[in-house]
Protein backbone atom coordinates (compact mmCIF):
# COMPACT_ATOMS: atom_id res chain seq x y z
CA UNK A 1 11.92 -18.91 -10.27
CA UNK A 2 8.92 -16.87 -10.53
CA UNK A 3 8.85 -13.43 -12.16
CA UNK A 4 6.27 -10.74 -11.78
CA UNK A 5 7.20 -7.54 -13.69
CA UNK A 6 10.32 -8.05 -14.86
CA UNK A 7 11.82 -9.19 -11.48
CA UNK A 8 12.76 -12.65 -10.30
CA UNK A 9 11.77 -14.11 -7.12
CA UNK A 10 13.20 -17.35 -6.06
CA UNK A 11 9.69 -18.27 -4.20
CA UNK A 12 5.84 -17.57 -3.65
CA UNK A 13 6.94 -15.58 -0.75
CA UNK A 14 10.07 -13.59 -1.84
CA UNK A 15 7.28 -12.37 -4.82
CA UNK A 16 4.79 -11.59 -2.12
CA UNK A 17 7.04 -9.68 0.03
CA UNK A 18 9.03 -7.68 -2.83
CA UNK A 19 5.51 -6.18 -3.99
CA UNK A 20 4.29 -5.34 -0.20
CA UNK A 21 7.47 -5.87 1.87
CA UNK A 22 9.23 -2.49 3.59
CA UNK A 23 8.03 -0.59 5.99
CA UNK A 24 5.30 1.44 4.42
CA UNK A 25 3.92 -0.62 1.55
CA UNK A 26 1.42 -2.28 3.95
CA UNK A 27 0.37 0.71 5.92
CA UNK A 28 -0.41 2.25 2.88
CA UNK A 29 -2.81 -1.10 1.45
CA UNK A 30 -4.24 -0.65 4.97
CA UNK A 31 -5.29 2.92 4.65
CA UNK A 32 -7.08 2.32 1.59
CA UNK A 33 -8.39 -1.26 2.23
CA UNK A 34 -11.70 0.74 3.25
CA UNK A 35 -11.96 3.63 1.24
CA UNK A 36 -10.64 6.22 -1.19
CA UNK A 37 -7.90 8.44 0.14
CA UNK A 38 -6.17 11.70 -0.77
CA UNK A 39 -2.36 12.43 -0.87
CA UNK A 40 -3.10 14.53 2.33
CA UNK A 41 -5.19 12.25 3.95
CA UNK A 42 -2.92 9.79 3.73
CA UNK A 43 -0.21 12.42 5.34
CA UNK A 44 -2.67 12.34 8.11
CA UNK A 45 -2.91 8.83 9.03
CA UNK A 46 0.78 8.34 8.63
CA UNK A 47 2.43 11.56 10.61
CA UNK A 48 6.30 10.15 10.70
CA UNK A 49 6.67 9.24 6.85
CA UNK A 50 8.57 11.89 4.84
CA UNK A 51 6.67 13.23 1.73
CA UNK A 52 9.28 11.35 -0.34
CA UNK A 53 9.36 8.23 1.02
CA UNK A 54 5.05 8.36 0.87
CA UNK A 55 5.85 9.57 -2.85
CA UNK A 56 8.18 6.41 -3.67
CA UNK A 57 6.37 4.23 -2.07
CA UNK A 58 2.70 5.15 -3.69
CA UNK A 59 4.66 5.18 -7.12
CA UNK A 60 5.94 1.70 -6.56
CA UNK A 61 2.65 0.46 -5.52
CA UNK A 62 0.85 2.15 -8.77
CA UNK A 63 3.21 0.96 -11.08
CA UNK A 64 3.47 -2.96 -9.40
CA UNK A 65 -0.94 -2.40 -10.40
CA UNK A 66 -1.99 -2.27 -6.46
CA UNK A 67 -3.28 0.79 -6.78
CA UNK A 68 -5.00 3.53 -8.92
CA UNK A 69 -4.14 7.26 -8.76
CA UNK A 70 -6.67 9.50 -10.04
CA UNK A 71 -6.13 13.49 -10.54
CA UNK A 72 -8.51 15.98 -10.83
CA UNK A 73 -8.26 18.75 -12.63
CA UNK A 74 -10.77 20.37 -13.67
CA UNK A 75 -10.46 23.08 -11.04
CA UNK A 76 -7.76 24.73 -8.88
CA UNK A 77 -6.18 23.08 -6.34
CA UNK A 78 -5.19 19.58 -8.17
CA UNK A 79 -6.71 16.83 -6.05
CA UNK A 80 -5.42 13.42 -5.87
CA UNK A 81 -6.74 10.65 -4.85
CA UNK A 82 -5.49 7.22 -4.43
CA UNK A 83 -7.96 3.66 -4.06
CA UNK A 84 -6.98 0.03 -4.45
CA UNK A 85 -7.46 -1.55 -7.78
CA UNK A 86 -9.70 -4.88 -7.69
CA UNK A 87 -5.46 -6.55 -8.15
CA UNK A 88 -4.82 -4.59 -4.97
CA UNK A 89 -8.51 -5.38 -3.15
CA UNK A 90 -7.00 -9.13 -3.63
CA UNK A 91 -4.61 -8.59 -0.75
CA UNK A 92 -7.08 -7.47 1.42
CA UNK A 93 -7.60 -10.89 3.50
CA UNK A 94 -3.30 -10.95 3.95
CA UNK A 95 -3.44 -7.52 5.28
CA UNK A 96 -6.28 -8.26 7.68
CA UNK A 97 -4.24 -11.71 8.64
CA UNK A 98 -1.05 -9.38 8.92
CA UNK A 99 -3.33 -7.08 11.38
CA UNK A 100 -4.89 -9.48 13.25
CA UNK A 101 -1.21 -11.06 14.43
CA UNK A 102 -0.14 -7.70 14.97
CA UNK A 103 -3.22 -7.44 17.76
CA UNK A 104 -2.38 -10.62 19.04
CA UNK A 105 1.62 -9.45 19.77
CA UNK A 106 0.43 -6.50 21.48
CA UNK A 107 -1.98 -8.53 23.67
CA UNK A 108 -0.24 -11.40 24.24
CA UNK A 109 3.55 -10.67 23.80
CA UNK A 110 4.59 -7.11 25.23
């Protein structure tokens, strides 16, 4: 068994894909693997997730240490914006692996 913040996975992969796994964990990583992002720029690039699933799903990422959130408030409006921590920046070559087979599906398979 392997455990990575208080959870048990049974295997490497079970760990890898409870962090990332779902449908919007690895958009997300995606977004960000290049640069900084706000909340609404993030909207943007992602038009058919709800606000609260984007919510969850940055919170889960946060607290699991992929990413940082960092608020601004030193004048009105708040701003938010979200980046990969150098934890995160590790999965950068899986989500590049993860694109590069989704390329090859498109060309290939459909």
């Amino acid at each position: 068994m392997f455990k990575f913040r208080g959870n048990e996975y049974p295997c490497c992969a079970s760990l890898t894909m409870g962090i990332i796994g779902g449908k919007w964990k690895t958009v997300i990583l995606f977004h960000l693997m290049e640069k900084t992002l706000r909340y609404s720029e993030l909207r943007k690039e992602m038009p058919t997730v709800t606000e609260r699933t984007l919510s969850l799903q940055l919170k889960a990422l946060e607290e699991d240490g992929l990413i940082k959130r960092k608020v601004y408030t030193s004048k009105p409006p708040l701003k938010v914006e979200y980046s990969l921590t150098d934890f995160g920046k590790t999965l950068i070559p899986l989500i590049r692996s993860i694109v590069d087979w989704g390329d090859l599906v498109v060309e290939k398979y459909t």
